[in-house]
Protein backbone atom coordinates (compact mmCIF):
# COMPACT_ATOMS: atom_id res chain seq x y z
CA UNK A 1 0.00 0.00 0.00
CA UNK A 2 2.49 2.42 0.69
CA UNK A 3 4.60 1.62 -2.29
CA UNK A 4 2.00 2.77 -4.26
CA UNK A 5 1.86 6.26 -2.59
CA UNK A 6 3.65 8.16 -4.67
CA UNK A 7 5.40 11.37 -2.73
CA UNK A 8 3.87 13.65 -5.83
CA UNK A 9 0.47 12.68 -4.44
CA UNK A 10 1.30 13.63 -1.08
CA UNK A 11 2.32 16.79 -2.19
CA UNK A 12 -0.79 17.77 -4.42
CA UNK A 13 -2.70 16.63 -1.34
CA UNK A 14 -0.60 19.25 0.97
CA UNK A 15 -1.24 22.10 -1.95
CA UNK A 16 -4.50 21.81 -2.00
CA UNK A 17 -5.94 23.92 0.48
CA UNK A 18 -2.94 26.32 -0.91
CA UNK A 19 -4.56 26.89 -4.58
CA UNK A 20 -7.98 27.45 -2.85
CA UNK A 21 -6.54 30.34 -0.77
CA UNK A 22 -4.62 31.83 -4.12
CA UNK A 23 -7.73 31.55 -6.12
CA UNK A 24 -9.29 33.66 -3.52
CA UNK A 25 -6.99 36.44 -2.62
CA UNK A 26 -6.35 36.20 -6.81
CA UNK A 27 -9.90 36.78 -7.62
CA UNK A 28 -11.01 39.07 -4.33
CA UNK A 29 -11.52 42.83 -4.66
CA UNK A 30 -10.09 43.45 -1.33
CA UNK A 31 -6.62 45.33 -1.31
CA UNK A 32 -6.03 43.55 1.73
CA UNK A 33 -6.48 39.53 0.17
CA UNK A 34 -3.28 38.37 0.34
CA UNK A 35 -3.31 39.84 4.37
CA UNK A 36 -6.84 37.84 4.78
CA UNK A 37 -5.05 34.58 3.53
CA UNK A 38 -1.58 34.99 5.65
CA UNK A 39 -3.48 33.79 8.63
CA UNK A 40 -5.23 30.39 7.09
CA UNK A 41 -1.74 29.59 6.35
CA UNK A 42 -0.50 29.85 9.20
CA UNK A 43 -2.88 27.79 10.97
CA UNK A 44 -2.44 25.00 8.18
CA UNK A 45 1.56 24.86 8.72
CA UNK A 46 1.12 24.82 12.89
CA UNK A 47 -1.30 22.06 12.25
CA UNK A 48 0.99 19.82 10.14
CA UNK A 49 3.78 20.46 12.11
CA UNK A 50 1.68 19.05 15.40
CA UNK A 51 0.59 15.95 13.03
C-alpha cells in the first residue's frame, strides 16, 4: 500500500488547500487579500507540524 503512494500525491494533497486560498486572494476585490489569507496559512503549517 504504501509503495504505491507516490510522494507527488502527497504533495498535491498538501497544496490543496494552498490553490484554494490563491484563487481567492487572486480573484477578491479586497486590497487587503493576500493579508486575509496569511493567517489560514499559518494555521495549516502549525497544524501539520503538530501531526
Amino acid at each position: 500500500m504504501l509503495s504505491r503512494l507516490s510522494p507527488y500525491w502527497l504533495w498535491v494533497l498538501f497544496a490543496l488547500p494552498a490553490f484554494a486560498l490563491l484563487n481567492e486572494a487572486f480573484t477578491s476585490v479586497d486590497p487587503k487579500a493576500f493579508r486575509h489569507a496569511l493567517h489560514p496559512t499559518g494555521g495549516f503549517a502549525a497544524r501539520m507540524m503538530i501531526i
